[in-house]
Structure formats: structure tokens, C-alpha cells
Protein backbone atom coordinates (compact mmCIF):
# COMPACT_ATOMS: atom_id res chain seq x y z
CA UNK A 1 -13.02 3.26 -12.65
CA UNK A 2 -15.17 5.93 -10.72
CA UNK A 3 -14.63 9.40 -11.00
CA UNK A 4 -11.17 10.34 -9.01
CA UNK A 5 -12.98 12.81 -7.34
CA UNK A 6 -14.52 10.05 -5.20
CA UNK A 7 -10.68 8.09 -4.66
CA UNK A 8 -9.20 11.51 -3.25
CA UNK A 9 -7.09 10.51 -0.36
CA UNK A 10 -8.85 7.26 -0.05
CA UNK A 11 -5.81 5.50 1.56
CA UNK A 12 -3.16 6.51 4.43
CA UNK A 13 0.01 4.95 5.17
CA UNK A 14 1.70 5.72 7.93
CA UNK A 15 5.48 4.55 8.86
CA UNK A 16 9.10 4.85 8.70
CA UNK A 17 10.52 6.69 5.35
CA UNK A 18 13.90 5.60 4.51
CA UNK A 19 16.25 6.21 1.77
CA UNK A 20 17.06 2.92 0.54
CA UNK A 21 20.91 2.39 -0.57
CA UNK A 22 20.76 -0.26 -2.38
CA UNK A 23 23.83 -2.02 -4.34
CA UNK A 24 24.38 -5.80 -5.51
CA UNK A 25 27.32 -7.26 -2.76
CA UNK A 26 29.18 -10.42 -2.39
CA UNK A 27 28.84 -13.02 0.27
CA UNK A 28 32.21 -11.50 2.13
CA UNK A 29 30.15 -8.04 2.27
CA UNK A 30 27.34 -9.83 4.38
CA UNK A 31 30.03 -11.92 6.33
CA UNK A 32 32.05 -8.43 7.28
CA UNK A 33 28.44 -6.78 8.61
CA UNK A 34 27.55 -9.78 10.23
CA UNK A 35 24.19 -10.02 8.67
CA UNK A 36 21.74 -12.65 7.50
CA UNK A 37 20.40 -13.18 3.73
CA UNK A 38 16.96 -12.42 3.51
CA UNK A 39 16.65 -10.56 6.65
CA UNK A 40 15.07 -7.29 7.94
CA UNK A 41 17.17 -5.99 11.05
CA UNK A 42 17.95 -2.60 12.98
CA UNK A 43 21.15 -1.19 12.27
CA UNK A 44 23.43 -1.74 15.07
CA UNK A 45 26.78 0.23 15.54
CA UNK A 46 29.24 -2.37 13.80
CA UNK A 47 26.68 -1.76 10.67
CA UNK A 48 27.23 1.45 10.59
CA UNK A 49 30.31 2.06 8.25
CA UNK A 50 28.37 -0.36 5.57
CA UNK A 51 26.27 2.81 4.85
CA UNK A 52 29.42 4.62 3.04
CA UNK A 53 30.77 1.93 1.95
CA UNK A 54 27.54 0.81 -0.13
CA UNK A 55 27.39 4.21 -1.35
CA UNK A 56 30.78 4.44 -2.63
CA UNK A 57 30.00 1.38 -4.91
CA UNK A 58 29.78 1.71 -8.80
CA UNK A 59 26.08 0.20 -8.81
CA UNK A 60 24.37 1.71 -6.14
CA UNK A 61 21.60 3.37 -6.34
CA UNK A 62 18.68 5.58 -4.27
CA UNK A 63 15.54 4.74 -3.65
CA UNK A 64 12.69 6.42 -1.58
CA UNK A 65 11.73 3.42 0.58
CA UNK A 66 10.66 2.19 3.91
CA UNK A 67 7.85 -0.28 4.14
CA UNK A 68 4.94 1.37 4.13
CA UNK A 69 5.86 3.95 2.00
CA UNK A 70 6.71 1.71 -0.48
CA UNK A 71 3.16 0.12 -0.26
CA UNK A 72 1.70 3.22 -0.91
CA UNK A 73 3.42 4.52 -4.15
CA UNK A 74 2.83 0.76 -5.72
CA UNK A 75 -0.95 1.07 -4.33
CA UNK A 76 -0.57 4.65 -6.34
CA UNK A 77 1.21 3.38 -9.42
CA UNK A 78 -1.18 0.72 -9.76
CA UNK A 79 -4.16 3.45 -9.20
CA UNK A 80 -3.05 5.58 -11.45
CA UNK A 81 -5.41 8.35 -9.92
CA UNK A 82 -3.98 11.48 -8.59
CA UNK A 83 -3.78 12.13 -4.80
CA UNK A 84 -5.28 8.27 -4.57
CA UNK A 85 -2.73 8.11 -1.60
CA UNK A 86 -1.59 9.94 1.07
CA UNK A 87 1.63 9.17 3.62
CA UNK A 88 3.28 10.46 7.05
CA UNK A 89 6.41 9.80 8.64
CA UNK A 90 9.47 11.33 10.11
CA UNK A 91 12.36 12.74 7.71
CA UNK A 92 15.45 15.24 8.52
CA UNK A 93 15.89 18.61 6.70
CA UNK A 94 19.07 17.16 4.93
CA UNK A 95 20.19 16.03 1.14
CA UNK A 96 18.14 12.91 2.07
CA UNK A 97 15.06 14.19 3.58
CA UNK A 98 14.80 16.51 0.11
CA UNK A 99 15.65 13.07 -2.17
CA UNK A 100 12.73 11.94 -0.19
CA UNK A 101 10.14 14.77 -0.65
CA UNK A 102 10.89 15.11 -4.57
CA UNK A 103 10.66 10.82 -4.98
CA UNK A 104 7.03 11.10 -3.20
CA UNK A 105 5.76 14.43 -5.05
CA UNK A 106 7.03 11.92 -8.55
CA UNK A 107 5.31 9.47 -7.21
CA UNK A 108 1.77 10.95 -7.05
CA UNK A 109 1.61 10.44 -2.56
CA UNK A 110 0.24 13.15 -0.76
CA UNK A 111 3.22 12.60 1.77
CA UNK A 112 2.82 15.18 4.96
CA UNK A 113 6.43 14.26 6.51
CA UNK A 114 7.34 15.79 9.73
CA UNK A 115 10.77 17.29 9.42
CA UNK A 116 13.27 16.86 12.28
CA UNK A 117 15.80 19.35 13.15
CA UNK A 118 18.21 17.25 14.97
CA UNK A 119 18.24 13.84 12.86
CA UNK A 120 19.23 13.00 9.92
CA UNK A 121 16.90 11.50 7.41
CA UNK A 122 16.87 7.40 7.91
CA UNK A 123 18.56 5.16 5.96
CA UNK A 124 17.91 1.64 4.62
CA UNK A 125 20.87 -0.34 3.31
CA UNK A 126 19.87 -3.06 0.89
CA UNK A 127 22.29 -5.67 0.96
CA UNK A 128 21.84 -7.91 -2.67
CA UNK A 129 23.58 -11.62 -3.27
CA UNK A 130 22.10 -13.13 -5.98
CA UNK A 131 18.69 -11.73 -6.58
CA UNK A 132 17.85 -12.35 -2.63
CA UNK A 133 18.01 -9.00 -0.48
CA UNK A 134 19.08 -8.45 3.48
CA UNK A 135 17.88 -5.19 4.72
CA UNK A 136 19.45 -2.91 7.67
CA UNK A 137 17.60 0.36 8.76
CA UNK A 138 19.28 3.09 10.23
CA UNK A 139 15.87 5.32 11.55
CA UNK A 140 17.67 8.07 12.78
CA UNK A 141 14.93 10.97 12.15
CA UNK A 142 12.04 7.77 11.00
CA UNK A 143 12.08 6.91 14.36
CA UNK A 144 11.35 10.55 15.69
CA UNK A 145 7.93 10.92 14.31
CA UNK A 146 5.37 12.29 17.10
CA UNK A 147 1.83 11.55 17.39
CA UNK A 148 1.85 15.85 18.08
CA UNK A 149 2.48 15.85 14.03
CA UNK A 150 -0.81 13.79 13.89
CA UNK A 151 -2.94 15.64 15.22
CA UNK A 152 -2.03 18.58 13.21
CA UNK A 153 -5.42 19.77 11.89
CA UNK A 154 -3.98 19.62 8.67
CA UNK A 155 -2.50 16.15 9.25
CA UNK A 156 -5.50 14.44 11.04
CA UNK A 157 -7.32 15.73 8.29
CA UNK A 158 -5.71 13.14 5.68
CA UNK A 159 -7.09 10.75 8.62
CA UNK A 160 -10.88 12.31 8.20
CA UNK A 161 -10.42 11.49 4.49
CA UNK A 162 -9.02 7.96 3.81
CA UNK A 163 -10.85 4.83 4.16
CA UNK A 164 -8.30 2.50 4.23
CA UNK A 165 -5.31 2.84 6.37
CA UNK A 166 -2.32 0.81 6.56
CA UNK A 167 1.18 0.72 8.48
CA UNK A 168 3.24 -1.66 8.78
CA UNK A 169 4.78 -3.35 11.71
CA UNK A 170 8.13 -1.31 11.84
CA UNK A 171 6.33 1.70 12.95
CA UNK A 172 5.26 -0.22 15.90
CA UNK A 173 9.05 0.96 17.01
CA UNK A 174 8.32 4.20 16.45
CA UNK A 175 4.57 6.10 17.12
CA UNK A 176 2.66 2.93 18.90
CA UNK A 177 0.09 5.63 19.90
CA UNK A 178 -0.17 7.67 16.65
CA UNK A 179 -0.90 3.63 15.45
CA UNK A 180 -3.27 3.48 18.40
CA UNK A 181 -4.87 6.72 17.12
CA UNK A 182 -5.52 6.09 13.86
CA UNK A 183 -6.87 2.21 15.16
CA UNK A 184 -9.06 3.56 17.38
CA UNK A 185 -10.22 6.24 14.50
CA UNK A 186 -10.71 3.74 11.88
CA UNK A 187 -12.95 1.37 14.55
CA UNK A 188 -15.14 3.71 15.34
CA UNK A 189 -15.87 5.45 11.85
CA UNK A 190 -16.64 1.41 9.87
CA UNK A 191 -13.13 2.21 8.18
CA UNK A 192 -10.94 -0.51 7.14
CA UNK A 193 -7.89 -0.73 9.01
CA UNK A 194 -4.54 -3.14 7.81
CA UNK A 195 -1.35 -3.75 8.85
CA UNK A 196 1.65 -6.03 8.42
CA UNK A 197 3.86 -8.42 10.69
CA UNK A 198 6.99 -6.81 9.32
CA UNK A 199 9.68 -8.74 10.29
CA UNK A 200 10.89 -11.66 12.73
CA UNK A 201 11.77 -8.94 15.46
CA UNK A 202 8.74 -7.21 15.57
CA UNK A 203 6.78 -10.66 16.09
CA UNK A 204 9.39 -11.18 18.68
CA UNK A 205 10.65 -8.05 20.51
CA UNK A 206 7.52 -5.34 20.18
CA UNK A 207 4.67 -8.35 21.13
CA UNK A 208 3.02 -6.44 23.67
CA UNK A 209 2.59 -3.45 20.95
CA UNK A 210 1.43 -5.63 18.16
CA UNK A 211 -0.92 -7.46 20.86
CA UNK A 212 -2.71 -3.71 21.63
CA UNK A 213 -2.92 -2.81 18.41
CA UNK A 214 -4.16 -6.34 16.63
CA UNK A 215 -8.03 -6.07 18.18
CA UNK A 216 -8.41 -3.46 15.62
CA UNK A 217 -6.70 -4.87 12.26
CA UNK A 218 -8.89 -5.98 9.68
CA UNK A 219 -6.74 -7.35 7.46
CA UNK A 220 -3.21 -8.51 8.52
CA UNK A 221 -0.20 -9.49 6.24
CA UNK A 222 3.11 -11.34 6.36
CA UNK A 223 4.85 -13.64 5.39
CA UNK A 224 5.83 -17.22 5.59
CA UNK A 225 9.58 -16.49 8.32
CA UNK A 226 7.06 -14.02 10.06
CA UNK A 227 3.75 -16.26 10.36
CA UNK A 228 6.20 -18.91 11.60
CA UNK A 229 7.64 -16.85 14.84
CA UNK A 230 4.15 -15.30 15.40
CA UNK A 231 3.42 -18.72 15.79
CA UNK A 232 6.16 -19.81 18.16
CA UNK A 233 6.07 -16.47 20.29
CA UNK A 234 2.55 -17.21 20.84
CA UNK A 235 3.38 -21.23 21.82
CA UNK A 236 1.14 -22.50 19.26
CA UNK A 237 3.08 -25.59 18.34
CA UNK A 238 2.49 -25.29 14.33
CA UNK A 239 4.98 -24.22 11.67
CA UNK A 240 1.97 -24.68 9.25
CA UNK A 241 1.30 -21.41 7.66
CA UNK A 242 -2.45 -22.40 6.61
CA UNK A 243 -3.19 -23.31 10.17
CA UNK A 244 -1.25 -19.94 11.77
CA UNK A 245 -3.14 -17.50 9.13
CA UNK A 246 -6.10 -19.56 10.56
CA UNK A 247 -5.39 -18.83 14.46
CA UNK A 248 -4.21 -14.92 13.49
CA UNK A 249 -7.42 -14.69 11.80
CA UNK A 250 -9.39 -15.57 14.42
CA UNK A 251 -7.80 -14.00 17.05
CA UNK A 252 -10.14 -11.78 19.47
CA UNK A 253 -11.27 -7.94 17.92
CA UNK A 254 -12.23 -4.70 18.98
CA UNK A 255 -15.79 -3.42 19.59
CA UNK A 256 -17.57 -2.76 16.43
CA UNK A 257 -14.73 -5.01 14.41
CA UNK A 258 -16.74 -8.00 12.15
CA UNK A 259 -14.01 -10.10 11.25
CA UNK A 260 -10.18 -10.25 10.35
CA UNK A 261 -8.42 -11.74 7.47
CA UNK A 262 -5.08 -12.49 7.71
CA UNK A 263 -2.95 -12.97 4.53
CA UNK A 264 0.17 -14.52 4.18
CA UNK A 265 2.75 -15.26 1.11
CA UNK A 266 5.18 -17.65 0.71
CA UNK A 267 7.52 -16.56 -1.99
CA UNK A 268 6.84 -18.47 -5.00
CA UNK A 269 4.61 -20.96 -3.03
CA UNK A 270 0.98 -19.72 -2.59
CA UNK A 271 -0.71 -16.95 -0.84
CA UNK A 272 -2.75 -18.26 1.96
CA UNK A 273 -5.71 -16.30 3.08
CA UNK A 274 -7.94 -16.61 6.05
CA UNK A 275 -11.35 -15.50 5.96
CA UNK A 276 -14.52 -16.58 8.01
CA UNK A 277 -12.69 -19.93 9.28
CA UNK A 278 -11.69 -21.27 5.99
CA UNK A 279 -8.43 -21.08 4.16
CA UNK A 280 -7.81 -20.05 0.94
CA UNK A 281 -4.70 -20.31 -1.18
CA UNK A 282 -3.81 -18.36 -4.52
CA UNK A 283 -1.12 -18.99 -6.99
CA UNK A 284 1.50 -16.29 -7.59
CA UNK A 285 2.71 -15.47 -11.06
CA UNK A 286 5.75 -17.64 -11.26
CA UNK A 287 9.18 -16.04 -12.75
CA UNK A 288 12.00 -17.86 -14.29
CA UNK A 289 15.13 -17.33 -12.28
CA UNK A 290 17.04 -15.73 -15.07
CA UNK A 291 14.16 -13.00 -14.87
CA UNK A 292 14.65 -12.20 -11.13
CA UNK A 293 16.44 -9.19 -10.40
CA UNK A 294 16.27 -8.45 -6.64
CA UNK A 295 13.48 -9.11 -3.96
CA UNK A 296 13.74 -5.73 -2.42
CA UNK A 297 10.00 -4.91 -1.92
CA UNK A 298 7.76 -7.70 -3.13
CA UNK A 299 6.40 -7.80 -0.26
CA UNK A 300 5.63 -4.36 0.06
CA UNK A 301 4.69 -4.15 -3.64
CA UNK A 302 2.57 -7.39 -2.90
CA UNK A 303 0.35 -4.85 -0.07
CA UNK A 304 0.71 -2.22 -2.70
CA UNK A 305 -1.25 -4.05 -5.73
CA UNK A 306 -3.41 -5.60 -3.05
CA UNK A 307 -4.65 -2.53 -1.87
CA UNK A 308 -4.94 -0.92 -5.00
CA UNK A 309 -7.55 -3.31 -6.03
CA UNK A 310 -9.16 -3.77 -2.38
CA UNK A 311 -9.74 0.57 -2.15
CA UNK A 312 -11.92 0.19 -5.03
CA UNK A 313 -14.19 -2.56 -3.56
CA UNK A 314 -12.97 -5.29 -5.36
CA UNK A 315 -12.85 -8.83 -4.25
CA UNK A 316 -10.09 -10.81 -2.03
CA UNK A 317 -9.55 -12.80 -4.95
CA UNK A 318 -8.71 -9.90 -7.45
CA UNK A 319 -7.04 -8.06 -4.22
CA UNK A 320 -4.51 -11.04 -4.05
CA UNK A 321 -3.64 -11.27 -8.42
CA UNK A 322 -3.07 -7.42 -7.95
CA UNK A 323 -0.82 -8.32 -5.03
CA UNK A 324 0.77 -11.03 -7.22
CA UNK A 325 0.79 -8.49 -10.15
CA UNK A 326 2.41 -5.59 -8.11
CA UNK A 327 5.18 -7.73 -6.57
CA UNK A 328 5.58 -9.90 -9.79
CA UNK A 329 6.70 -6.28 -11.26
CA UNK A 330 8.94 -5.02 -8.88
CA UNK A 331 11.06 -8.47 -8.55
CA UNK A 332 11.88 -8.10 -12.07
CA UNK A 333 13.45 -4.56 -11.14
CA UNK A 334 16.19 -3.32 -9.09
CA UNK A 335 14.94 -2.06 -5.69
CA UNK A 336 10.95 -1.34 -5.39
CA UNK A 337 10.77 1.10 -8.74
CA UNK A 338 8.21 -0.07 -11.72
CA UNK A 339 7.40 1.58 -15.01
CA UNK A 340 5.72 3.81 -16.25
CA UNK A 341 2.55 2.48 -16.64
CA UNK A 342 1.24 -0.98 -14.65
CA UNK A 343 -0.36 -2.99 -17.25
CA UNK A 344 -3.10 -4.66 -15.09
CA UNK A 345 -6.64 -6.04 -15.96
């Protein structure tokens, strides 16, 4: 490890911050909400009472959350170097927003949140049946952010400092030109620039966004649901995820932008990673069921141990085992927490 010195600020997330409310339900919860296991929607207003009602329940608990964000504080667990990471987003100046501040400041993230006086601070409730996880954001103040906050001196300055920056799809809801910013930054200053398909809707419903934005991403994630309707938005006629990670991978790039490598997991099947025109695939650490606790996060937690290793110049290949490390972790814990200490080598 180098002297932290060097790692100060060295990666930026930027996205939606949301207070996860998460609590084990039953079958007849999800049935009431009208919502899907295992997927990642926008709150509607029939959801909307679900928000209480999760709270009021004996195991629920709080969590500071949203994609991204939870990227970065596994990326800074898994550091373990202070002010390693830094994060922006929208939050409201309420109980919530003030949950959220102290969970980041615990955490280690230089987090820069733009406070809203009119919203309250977004919401995530985490739905969990058996270990698998349904997710439905209320963004309320998350999806306020301005790209005015941004270019803050004292914001764009966290910008000017990190050399890897990553958001993930969901904000493409939100700031698409505080993403274009920060794409357009990273192109034309040989920084690294990632991001993440997020969710079936964002393939589906915010295409033109993702399409502006994609010329610049240098390393793109998902996973095997969101590869799959990438895939069939675009009219590509495969539901092979080696072949899709292939075509993202090789989809046209910005001026100045070498290459693309698009990553994709599968659960407890394989990563698959494109590089170059050749496909890769990497085993994940494989976890009894009795030992799974709730999904909530591995995929962010996956991004999180991924870039902890990538930041520090490391291969693809030990990029992807501290992907499989972070997630394996977090799986094995109620909603995207860890301990202490990672125990990775």
C-alpha cells in the first residue's frame, strides 16, 4: 500500500443517497405493494404507505444506502485509507438527511451532499423474502440534486482530485448533465470513468441518456436481468450474457477513449468480463444457502471491492476476487453493512 497521501480523494461517486428501510416481509407484503422479487423500481403512489408500515416492524432497520453510495463506502471499507473516497448527491435537512450525514462521516466518505429545503431526504424500502431482496425508491430530495451544486468550487474540486469516478445508472434520472460533466471531465484529463446499468428500467425507459453518456464509460457493470434487456432494447437477438458483455464492450467511444470493458455478474454463476474482444469469466466465492442473509447490495458491494482494488492499479483479475470478496461479505449480512475490518489479500 502507497502512502495515503497519494489515495486522497482518489475516487468520486456521484448518485442518489437514500435511507434504506430495510425489514424481512412475507410473500402477502410483496403481493399487497404489488411488487416483484428481486426487483429495483420507482416508488409509485400505491407504494407509498409501505414506507410506515416497514418502519413500524420489529426488525427493521436503517441503513445509509443508494447505489452508488453504497459502492463507495465498500470501495472505502475495503481501502481502509482515510478520505480514499469522496461522494455527492441530494439529501433534505430532516431526521433522515442527518442519519445520512453521520452514516457517511462513520464511514470514512468525503460526502459533499447538497441539502434541499423543500424535500425530504429519499427513501429506499428493502423488501426481504427469503434471503432475496425487492427494492422501491422514493427520491424525493435524491432526485433534486443540481449540476449548480457541481460546480461549486469546492465541489468540482473533489472532481480535480479523483481519478476514478463512478455513478451508477439511477442517477441517470436525476443530474444527466452533472453525469455529462464529470464524463466529459474525466475524457479529457486520461481519467477513468465507470458506471453501472442499474436496473431493467433504466436499460429501458432512460436509453437515450445512457446512449449520450456510454461513449465515455470505461468500464461498465451489470448484471445478468440488466445485460439481458440492454440486449433486447437494442434488438440484438441474444440472451447470452458472454456475447452481450461482448457487443456493450465494443460499442463506439468518445474522442481520446482506448477501450471499454464491460463487466457483468450472474449471481452465483460467473462474472463475465469483456476486454479487447475476448471474454473472460471468473468464479465467485460460492455460499451455502444457510449462510445467506439478504442480497441487498452485492451488487453494489461487488463495484465496491472491485474498485477498491482497480484505484490502486491492480489487475482485472484481482479487481473482480475483490468484487467477489466485497459482495461475498455483505450477502452474509443484513442490508449492505460489513465489519469492522475486511480481511482481504
Amino acid at each position: 500500500m502507497a502512502a495515503s497521501s497519494s489515495y486522497e480523494g482518489v475516487l468520486l461517486g456521484m448518485g442518489n443517497p437514500l435511507l434504506d428501510i430495510s425489514a424481512v416481509v412475507d410473500d402477502a407484503f410483496l403481493t399487497k405493494y404489488d411488487v416483484k422479487l428481486n426487483n429495483a423500481i420507482l416508488a409509485e403512489d400505491k407504494h407509498l404507505p409501505m414506507y410506515d408500515e416497514l418502519s413500524s416492524k420489529d426488525n427493521v432497520e436503517y441503513i445509509a444506502g443508494g447505489a452508488t453510495q453504497n459502492s463507495i463506502r465498500v470501495a472505502q471499507w475495503m481501502l481502509q485509507i482515510p478520505g480514499a473516497t469522496s461522494y455527492m448527491g441530494c439529501i433534505g435537512k430532516d431526521k433522515y438527511g442527518e442519519e445520512m450525514k453521520k452514516n457517511a462521516q462513520a464511514a470514512g466518505v468525503t460526502a459533499h451532499y447538497y441539502e434541499d429545503e423543500a424535500a425530504p431526504t429519499g427513501t429506499c424500502a428493502v423488501c426481504v423474502v427469503g434471503g432475496e431482496r425487492s427494492l422501491i425508491a422514493n427520491l424525493s430530495a435524491a432526485n433534486c440534486y443540481k449540476s449548480e451544486h457541481l460546480k461549486k468550487p469546492e465541489n468540482w474540486a473533489l472532481v480535480e482530485k479523483a481519478k476514478y469516478i463512478y455513478i451508477a445508472g439511477f442517477f441517470l434520472t436525476v443530474s444527466p448533465d452533472s453525469i455529462q460533466l464529470v464524463a466529459e471531465h474525466a475524457a479529457a484529463n486520461n481519467k477513468v470513468f465507470l458506471m453501472n446499468l442499474s436496473a431493467p428500467f433504466i436499460c429501458e425507459f432512460f436509453r437515450d441518456a445512457q446512449e449520450k453518456v456510454l461513449p465515455y464509460v470505461d468500464y461498465i457493470f451489470g448484471n445478468e436481468t440488466e445485460a439481458r434487456i440492454f440486449s433486447k432494447v437494442r434488438g440484438w437477438e441474444t440472451e447470452n450474457v458472454e456475447e452481450i458483455a461482448l457487443k456493450i464492450s465494443q460499442l463506439p467511444l468518445a474522442e481520446g477513449k482506448q477501450k471499454r470493458i464491460a463487466v457483468i455478474t450472474q449471481g452465483a454463476d460467473p462474472v463475465v468480463v469483456a476486454e479487447d474482444g475476448k471474454v473472460k469469466t471468473f468464479p465467485v466465492i460460492l455460499l451455502p444457502k444457510e449462510k445467506l442473509v439478504d442480497t441487498n447490495g452485492a451488487g453494489d458491494a461487488f463495484v465496491g471491492g472491485f474498485l477498491s482494488q482497480l484505484v490502486q492499479g491492480k489487475s482485472i483479475e484481482d479487481s473482480v476476487k475483490g468484487g467477489c470478496y466485497g459482495a461475498n461479505v455483505i450477502i452474509q449480512r443484513s442490508g449492505c453493512t460489513y465489519p469492522e475490518k475486511p480481511d482481504f489479500n
